[in-house]
Protein backbone atom coordinates (compact mmCIF):
# COMPACT_ATOMS: atom_id res chain seq x y z
CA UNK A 1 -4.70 83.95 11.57
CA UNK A 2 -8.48 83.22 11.27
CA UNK A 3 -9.61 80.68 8.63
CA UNK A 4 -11.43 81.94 6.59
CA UNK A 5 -13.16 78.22 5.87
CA UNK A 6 -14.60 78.18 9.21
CA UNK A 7 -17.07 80.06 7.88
CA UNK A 8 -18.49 77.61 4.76
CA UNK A 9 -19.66 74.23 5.16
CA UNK A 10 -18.16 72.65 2.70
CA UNK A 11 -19.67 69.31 2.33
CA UNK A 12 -17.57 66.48 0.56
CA UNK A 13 -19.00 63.85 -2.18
CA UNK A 14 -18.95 61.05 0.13
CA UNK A 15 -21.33 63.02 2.83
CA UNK A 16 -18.90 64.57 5.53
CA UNK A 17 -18.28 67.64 6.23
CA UNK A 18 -14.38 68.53 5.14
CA UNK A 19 -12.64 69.87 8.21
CA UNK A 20 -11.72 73.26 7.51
CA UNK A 21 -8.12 72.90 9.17
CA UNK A 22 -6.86 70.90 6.42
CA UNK A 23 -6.78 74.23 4.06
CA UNK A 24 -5.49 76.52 6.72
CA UNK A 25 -2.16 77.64 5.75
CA UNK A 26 -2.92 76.03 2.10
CA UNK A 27 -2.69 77.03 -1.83
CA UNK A 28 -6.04 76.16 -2.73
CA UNK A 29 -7.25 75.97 -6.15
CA UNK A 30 -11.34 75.72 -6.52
CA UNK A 31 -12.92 74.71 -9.21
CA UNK A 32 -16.52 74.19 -10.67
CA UNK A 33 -16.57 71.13 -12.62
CA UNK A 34 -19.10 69.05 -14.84
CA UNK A 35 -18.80 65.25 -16.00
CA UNK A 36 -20.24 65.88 -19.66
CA UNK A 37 -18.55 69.35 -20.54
CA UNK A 38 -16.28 70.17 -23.37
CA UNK A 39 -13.88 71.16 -20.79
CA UNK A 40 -14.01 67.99 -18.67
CA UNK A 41 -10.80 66.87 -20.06
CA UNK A 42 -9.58 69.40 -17.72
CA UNK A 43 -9.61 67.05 -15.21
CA UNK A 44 -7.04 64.96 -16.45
CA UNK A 45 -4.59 68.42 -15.64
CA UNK A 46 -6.12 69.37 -12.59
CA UNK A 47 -5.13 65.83 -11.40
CA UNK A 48 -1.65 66.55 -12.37
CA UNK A 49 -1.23 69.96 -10.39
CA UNK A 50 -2.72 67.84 -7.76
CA UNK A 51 0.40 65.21 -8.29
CA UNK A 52 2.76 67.80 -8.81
CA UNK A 53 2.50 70.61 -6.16
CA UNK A 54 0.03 68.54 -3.13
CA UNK A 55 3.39 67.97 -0.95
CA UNK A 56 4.29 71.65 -1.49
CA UNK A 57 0.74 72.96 -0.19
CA UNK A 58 -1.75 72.99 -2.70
CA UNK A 59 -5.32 71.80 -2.52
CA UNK A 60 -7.68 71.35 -5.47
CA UNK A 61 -11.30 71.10 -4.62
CA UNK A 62 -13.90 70.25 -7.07
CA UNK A 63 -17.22 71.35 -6.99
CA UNK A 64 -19.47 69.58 -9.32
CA UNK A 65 -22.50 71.94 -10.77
CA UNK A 66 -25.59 71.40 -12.80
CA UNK A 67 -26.29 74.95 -13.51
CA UNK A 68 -24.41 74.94 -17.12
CA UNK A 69 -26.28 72.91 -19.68
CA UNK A 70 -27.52 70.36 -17.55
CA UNK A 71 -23.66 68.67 -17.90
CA UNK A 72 -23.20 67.02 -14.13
CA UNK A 73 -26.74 65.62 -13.66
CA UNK A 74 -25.70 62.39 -11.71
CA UNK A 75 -25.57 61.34 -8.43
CA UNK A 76 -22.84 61.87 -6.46
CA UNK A 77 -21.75 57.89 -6.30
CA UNK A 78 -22.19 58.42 -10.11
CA UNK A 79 -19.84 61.82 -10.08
CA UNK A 80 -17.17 59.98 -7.78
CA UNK A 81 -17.11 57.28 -10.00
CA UNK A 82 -16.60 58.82 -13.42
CA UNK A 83 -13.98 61.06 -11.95
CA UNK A 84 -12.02 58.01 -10.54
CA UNK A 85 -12.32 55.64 -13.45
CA UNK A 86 -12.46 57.92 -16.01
CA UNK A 87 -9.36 60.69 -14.56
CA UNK A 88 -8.08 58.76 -11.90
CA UNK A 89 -9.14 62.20 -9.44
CA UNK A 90 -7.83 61.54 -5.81
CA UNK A 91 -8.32 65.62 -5.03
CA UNK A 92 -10.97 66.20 -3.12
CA UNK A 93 -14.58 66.39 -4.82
CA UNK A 94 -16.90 68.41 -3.07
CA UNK A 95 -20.69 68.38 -2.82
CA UNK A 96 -22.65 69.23 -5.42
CA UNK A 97 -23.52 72.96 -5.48
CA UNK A 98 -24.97 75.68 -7.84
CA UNK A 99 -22.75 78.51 -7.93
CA UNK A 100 -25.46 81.00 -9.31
CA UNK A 101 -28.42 82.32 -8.47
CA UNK A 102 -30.25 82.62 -4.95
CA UNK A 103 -29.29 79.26 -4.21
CA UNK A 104 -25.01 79.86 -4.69
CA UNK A 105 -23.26 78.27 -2.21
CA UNK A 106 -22.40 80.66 0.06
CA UNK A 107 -18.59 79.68 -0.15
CA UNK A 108 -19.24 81.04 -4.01
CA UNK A 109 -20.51 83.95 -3.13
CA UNK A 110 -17.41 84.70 -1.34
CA UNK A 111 -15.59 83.44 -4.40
CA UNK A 112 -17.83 86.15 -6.58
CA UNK A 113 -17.28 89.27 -4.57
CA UNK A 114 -13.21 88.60 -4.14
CA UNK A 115 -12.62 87.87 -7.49
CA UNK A 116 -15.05 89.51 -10.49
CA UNK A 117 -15.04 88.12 -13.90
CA UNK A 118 -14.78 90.01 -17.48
CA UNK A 119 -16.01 93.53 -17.13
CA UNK A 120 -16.63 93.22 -13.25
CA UNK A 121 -19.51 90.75 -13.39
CA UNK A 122 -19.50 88.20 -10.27
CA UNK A 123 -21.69 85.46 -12.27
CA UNK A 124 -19.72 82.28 -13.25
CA UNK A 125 -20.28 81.79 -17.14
CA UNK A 126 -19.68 78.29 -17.43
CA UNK A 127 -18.09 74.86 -15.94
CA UNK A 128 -14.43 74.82 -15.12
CA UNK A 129 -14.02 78.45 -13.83
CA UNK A 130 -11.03 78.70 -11.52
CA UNK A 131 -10.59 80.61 -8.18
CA UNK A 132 -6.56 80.16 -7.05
CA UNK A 133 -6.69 81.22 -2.85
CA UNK A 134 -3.51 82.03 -0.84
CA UNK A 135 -1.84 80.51 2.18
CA UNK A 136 -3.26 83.73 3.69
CA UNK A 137 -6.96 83.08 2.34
CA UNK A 138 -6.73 86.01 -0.29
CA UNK A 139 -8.22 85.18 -3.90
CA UNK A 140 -5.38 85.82 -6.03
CA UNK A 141 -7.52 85.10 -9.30
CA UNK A 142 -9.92 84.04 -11.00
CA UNK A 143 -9.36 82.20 -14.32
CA UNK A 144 -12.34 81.61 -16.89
CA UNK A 145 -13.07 77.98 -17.99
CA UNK A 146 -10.41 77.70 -21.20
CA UNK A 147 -7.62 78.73 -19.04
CA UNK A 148 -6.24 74.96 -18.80
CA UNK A 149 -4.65 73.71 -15.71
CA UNK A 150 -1.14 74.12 -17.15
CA UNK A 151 -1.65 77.19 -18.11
CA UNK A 152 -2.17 78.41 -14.18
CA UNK A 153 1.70 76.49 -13.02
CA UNK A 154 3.25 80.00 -12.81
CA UNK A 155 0.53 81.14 -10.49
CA UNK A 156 0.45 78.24 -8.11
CA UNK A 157 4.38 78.39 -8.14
CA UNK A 158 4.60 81.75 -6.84
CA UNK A 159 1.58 81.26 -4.44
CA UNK A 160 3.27 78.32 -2.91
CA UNK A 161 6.79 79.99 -2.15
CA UNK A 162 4.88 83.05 -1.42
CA UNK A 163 4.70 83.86 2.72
């Protein structure tokens, strides 16, 4: 099976590139995330899938964005440290990205066109929208930014026992 990852650069906090093998044959769950959003908290349960199901398969990356009222401005030594102290995060945090626009990441353009939002529109309406990917690279769904990490459990579940 190709992988599909290959084809995005996805660029970690700390600088390096990750190495696209370590999603192949993975769950992964991607979500945009911001350090000074209502839904930040949402960390706190994304860190506990993470806990939960990482020795069954799953992969949570977070990719922090500045597009939605200005709410992840800092640097990325400022973005890996609030996560840490603040949620105790040992997923991996990407590189910042915008997720939008002419300048989306071109991983979340794939995201877009996979998996539509409310009434078939591909733009992300806020921080903490969810993207849940298969073992087989599929988007399964797409989950807007109050769906709460405990609320997608079901999902992952089947994904991971899925073949």
């Amino acid at each position: 099976m190709a992988n599909i990852f290959n084809g995005f650069k996805l660029q970690t906090l700390q600088g390096p590139t990750l190495d696209p093998a370590t999603l192949a044959g993975r769950v992964v769950l991607v979500v945009n995330t911001a350090s000074a959003c209502g839904f930040t908290p949402q960390f706190k349960g994304l860190q506990a899938l993470h806990e939960e199901f990482a020795d069954r398969g799953l992969v949570i990356l977070g990719f922090p964005c500045n597009q939605f009222g200005a709410q992840d401005p800092g640097s990325a030594e400022q973005i890996a440290s609030f996560c840490e102290t603040q949620y105790g995060v040992t997923f991996p945090m990407m590189g910042k990205v915008e997720v939008n626009g002419v300048n989306a990441h071109p991983f979340y353009q794939w995201l877009k066109k996979e998996a539509k939002g409310l009434l078939g529109t591909e733009a992300i309406k806020w921080n903490f929208t969810k993207f849940l990917i298969s073992r087989q690279e599929q988007v399964l769904a797409r989950y807007a930014p109050q769906d709460t990490p405990a609320s997608l459990k079901k999902d992952i579940e089947a994904a991971l026992v899925a073949e």
